[in-house]
PDB file of N, CA and C in Angstrom:
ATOM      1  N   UNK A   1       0.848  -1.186   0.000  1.00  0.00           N
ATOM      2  CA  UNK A   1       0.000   0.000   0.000  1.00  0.00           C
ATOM      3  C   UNK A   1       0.881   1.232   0.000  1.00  0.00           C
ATOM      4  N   UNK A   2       0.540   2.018  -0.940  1.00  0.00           N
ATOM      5  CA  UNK A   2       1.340   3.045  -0.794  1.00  0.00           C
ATOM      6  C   UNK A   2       0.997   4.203   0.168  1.00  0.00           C
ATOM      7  N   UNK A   3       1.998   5.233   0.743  1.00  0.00           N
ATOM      8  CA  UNK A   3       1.505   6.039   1.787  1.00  0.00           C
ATOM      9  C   UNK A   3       0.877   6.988   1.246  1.00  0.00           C
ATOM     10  N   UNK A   4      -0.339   7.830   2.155  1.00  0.00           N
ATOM     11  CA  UNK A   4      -1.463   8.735   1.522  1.00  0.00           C
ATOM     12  C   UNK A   4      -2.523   8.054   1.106  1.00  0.00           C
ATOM     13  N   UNK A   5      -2.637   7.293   0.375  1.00  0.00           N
ATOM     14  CA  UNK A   5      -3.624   6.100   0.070  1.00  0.00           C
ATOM     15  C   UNK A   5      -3.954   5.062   0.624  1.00  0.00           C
ATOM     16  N   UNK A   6      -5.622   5.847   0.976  1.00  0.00           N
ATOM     17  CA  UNK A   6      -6.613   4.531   2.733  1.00  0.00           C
ATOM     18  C   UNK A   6      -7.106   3.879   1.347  1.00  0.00           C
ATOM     19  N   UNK A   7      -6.997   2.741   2.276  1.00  0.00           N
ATOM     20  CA  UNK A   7      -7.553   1.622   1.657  1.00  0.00           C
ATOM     21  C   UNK A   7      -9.190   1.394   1.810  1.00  0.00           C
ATOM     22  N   UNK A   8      -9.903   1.754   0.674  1.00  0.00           N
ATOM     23  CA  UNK A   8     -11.360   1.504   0.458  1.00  0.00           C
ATOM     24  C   UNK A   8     -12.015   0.302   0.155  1.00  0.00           C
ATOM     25  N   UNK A   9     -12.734   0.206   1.843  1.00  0.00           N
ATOM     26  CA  UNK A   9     -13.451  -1.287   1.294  1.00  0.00           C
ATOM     27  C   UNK A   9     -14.956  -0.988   1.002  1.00  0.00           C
ATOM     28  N   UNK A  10     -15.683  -1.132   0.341  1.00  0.00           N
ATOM     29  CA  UNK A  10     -17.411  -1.001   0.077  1.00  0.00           C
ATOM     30  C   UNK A  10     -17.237  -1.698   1.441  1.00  0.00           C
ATOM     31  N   UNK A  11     -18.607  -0.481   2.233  1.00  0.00           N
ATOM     32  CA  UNK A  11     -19.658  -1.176   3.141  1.00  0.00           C
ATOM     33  C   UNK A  11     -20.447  -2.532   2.103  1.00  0.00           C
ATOM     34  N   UNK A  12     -20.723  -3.715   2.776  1.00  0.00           N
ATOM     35  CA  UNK A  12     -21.617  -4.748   2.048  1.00  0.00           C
ATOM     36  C   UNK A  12     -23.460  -4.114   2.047  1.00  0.00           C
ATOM     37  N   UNK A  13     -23.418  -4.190   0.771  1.00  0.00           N
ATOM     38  CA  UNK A  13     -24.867  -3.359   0.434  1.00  0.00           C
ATOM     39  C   UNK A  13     -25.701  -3.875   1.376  1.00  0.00           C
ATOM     40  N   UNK A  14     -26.915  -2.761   1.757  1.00  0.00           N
ATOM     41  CA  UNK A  14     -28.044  -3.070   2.771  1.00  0.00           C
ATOM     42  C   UNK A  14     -28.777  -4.545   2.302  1.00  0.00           C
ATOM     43  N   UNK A  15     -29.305  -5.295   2.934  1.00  0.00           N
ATOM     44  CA  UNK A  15     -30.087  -6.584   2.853  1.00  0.00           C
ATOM     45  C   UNK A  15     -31.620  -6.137   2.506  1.00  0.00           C
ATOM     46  N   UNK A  16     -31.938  -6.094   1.400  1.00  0.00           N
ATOM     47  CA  UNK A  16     -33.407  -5.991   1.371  1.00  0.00           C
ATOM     48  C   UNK A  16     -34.240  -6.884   2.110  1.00  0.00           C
ATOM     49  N   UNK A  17     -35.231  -5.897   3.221  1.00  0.00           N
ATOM     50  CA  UNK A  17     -36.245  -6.494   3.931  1.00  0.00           C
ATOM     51  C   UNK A  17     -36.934  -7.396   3.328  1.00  0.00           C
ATOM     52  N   UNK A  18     -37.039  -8.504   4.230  1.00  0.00           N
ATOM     53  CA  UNK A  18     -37.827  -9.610   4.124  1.00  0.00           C
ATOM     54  C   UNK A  18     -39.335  -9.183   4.505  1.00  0.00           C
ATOM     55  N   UNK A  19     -40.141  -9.405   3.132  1.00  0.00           N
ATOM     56  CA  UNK A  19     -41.430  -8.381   3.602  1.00  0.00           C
ATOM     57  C   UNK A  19     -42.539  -9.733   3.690  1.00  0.00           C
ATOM     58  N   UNK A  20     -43.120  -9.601   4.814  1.00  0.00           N
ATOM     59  CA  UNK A  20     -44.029 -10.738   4.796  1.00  0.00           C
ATOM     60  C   UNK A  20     -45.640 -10.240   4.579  1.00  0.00           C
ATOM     61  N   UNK A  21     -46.166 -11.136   3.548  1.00  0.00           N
ATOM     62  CA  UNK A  21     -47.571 -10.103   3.119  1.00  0.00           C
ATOM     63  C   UNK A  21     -48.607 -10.871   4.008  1.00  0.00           C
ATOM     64  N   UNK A  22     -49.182 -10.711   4.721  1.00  0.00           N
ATOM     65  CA  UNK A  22     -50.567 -11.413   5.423  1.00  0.00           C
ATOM     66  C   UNK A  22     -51.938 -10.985   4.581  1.00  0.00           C
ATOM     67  N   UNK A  23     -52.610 -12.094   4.381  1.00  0.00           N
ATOM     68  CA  UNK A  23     -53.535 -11.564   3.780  1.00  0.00           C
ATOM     69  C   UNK A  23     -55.115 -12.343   4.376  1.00  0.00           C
ATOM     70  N   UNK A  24     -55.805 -11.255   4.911  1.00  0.00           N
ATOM     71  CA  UNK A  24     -57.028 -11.902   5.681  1.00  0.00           C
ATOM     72  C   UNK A  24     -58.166 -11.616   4.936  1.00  0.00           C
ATOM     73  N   UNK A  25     -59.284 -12.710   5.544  1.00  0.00           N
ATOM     74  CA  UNK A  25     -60.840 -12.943   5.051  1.00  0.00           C
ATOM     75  C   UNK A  25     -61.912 -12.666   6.704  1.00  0.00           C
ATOM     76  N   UNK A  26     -62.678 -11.162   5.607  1.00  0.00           N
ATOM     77  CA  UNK A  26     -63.973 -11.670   7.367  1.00  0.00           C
ATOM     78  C   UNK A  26     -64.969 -12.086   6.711  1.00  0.00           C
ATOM     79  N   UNK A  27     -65.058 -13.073   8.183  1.00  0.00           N
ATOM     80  CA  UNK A  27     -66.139 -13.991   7.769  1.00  0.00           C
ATOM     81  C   UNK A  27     -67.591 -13.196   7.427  1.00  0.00           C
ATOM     82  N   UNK A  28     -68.356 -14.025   6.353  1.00  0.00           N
ATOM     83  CA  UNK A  28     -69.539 -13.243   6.088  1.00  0.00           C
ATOM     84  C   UNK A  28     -70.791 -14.306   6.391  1.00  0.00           C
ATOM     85  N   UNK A  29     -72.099 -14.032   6.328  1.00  0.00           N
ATOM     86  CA  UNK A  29     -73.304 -14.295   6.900  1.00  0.00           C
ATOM     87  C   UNK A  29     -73.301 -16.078   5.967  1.00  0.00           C
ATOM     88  N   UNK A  30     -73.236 -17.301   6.606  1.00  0.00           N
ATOM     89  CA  UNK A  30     -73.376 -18.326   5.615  1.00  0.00           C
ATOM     90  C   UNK A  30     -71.672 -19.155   5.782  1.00  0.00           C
ATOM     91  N   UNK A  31     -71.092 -18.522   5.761  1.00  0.00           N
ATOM     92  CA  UNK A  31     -69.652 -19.187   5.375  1.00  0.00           C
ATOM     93  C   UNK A  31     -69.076 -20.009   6.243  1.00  0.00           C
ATOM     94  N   UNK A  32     -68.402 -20.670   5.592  1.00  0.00           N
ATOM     95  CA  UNK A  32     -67.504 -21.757   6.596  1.00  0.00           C
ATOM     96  C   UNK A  32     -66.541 -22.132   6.433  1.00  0.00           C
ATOM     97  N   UNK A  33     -65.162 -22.868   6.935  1.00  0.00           N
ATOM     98  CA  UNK A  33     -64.319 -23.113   6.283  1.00  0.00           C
ATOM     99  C   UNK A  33     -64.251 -23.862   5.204  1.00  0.00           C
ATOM    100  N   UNK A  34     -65.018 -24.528   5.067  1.00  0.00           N
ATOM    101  CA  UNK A  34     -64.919 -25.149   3.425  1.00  0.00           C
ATOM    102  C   UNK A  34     -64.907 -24.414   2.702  1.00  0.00           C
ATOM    103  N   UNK A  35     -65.600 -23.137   2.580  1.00  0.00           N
ATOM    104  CA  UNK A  35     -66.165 -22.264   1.752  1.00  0.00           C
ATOM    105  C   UNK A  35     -64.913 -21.302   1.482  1.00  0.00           C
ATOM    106  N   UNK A  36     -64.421 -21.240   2.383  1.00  0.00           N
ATOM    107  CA  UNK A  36     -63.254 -19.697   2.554  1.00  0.00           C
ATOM    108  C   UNK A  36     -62.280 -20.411   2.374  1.00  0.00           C
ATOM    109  N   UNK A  37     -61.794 -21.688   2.541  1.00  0.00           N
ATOM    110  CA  UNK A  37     -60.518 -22.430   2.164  1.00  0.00           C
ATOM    111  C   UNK A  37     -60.909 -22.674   0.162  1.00  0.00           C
ATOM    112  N   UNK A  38     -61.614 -22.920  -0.182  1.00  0.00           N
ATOM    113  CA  UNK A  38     -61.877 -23.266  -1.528  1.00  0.00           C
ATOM    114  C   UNK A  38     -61.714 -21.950  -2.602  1.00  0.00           C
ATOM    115  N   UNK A  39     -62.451 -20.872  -1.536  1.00  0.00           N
ATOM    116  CA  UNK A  39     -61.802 -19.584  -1.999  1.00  0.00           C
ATOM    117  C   UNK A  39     -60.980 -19.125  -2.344  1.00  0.00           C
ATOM    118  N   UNK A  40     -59.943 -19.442  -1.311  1.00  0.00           N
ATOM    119  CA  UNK A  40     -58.387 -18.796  -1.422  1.00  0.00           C
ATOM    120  C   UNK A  40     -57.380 -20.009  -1.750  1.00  0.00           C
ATOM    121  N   UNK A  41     -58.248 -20.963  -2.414  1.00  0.00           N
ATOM    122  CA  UNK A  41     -57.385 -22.216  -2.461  1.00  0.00           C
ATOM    123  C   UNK A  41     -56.602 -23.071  -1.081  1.00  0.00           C
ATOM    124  N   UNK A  42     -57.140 -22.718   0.115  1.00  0.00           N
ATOM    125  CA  UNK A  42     -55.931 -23.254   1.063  1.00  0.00           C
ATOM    126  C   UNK A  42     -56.597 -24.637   1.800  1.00  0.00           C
ATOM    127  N   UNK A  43     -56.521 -25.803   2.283  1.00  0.00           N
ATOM    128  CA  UNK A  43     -57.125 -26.483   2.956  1.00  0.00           C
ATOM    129  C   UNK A  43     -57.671 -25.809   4.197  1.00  0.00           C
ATOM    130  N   UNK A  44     -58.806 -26.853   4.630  1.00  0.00           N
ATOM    131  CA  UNK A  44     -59.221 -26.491   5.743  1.00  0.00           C
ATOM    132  C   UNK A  44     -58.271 -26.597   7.086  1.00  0.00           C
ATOM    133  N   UNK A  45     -57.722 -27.772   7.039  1.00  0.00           N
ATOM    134  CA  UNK A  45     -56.679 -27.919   8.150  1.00  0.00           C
ATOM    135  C   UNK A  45     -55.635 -26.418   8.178  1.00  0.00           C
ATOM    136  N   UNK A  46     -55.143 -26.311   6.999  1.00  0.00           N
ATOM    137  CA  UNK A  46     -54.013 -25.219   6.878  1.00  0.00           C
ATOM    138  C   UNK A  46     -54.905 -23.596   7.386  1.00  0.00           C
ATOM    139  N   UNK A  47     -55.788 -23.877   6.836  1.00  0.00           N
ATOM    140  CA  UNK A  47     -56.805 -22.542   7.394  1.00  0.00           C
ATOM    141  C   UNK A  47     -56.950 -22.923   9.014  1.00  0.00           C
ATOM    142  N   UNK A  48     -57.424 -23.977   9.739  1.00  0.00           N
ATOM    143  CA  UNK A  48     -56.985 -23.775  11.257  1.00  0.00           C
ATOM    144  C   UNK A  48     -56.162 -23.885  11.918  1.00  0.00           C
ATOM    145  N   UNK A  49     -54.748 -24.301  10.994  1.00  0.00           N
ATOM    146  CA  UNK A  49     -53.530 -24.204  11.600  1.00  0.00           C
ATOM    147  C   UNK A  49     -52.816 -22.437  11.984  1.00  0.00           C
ATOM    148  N   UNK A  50     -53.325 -21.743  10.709  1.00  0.00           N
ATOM    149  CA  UNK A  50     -52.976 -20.240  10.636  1.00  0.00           C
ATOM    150  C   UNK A  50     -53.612 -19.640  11.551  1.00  0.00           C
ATOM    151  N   UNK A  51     -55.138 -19.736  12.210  1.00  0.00           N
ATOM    152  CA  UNK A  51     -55.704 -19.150  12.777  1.00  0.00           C
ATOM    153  C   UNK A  51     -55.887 -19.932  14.154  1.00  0.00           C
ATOM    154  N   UNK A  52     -55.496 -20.581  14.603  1.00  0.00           N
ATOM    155  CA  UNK A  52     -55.120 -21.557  16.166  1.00  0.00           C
ATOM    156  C   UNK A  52     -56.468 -21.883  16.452  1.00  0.00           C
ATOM    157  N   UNK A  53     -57.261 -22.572  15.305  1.00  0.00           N
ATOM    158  CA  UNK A  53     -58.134 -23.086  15.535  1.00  0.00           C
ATOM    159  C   UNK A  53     -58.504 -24.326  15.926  1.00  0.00           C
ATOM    160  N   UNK A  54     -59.261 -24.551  17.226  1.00  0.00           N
ATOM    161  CA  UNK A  54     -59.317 -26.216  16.984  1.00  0.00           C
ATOM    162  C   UNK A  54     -60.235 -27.129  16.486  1.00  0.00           C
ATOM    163  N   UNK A  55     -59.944 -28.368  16.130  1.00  0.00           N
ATOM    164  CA  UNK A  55     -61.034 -29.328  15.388  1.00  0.00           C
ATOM    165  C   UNK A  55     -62.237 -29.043  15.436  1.00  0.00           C
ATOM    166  N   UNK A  56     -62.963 -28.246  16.800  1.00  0.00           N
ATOM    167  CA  UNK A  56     -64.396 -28.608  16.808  1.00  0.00           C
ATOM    168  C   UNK A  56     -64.846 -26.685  16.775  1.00  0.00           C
ATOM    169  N   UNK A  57     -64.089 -26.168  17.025  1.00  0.00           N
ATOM    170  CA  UNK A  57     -63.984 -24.551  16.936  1.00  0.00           C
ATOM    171  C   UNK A  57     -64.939 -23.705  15.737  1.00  0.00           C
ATOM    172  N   UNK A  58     -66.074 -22.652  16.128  1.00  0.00           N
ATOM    173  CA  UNK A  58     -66.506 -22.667  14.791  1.00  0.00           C
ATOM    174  C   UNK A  58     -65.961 -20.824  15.009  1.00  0.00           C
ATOM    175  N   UNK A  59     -66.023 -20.761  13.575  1.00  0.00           N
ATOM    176  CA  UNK A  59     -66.083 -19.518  13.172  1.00  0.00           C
ATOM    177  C   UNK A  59     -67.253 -18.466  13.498  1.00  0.00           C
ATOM    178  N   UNK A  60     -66.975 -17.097  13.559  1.00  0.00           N
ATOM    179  CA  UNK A  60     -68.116 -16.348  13.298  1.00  0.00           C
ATOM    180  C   UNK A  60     -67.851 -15.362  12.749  1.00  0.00           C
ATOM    181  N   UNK A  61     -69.334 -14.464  12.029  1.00  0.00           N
ATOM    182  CA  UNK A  61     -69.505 -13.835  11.582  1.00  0.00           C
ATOM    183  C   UNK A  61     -68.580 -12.336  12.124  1.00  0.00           C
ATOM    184  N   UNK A  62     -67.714 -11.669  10.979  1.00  0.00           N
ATOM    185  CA  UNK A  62     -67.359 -10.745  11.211  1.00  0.00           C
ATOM    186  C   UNK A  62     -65.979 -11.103  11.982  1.00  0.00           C
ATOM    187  N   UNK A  63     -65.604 -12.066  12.016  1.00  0.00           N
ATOM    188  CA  UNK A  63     -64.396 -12.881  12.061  1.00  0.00           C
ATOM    189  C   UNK A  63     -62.970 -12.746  11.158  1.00  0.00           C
ATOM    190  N   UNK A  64     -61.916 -12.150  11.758  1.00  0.00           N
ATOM    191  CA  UNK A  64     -61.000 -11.799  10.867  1.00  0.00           C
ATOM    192  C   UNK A  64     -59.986 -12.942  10.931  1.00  0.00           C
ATOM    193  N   UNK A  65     -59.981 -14.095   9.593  1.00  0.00           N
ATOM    194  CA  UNK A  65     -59.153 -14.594   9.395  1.00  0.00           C
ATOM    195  C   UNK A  65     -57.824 -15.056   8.982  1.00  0.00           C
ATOM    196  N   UNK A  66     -56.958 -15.088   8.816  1.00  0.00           N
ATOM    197  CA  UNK A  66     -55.642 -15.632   8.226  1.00  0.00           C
ATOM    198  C   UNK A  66     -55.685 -16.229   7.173  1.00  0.00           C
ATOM    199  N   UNK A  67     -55.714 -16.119   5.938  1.00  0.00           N
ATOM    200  CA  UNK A  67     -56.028 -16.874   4.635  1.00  0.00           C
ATOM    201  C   UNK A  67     -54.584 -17.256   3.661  1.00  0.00           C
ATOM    202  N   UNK A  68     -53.287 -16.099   4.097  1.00  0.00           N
ATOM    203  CA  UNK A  68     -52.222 -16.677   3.685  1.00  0.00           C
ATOM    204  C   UNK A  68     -51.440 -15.809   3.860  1.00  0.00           C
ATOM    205  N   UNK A  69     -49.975 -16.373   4.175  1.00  0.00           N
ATOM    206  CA  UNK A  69     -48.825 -15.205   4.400  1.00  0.00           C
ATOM    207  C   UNK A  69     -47.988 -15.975   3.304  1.00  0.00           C
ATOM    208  N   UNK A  70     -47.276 -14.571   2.235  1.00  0.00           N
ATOM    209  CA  UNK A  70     -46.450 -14.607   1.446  1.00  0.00           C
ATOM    210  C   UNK A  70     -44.862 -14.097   1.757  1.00  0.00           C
ATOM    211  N   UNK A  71     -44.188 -14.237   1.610  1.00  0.00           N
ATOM    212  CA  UNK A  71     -42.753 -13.774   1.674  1.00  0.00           C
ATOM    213  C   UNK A  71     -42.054 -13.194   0.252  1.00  0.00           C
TER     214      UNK A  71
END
């Protein structure tokens, strides 16, 4: 290295945020999970896995669900 001359390293470029998209369904007058999983394409199981639902658990009206998170 010669003298007078700093040695330039690039900072390592910023990491673009990992953006996670959530995307929800409220429930409407009639619906059920069959209905709202067939909708958004997702199984029913995977629809009460997202929303900590259990086996016998029902939904209601005006109910804000979990229908899918994207990355």
């Amino acid at each position: 290295q010669q003298p007078g001359v700093e040695s330039k390293t690039r900072p390592a470029p910023p990491k673009p945020a990992v953006t996670v998209q959530k995307k929800y369904h409220t429930v409407q007058r009639g619906e059920t999970l069959l209905k709202i999983g067939k909708k958004y394409r997702i199984a029913v199981e995977e629809l009460r896995k997202l929303n900590n639902l259990s086996k016998g658990q029902s939904i209601r009206i005006g109910q804000k669900l979990l229908v899918s998170v994207e990355r």
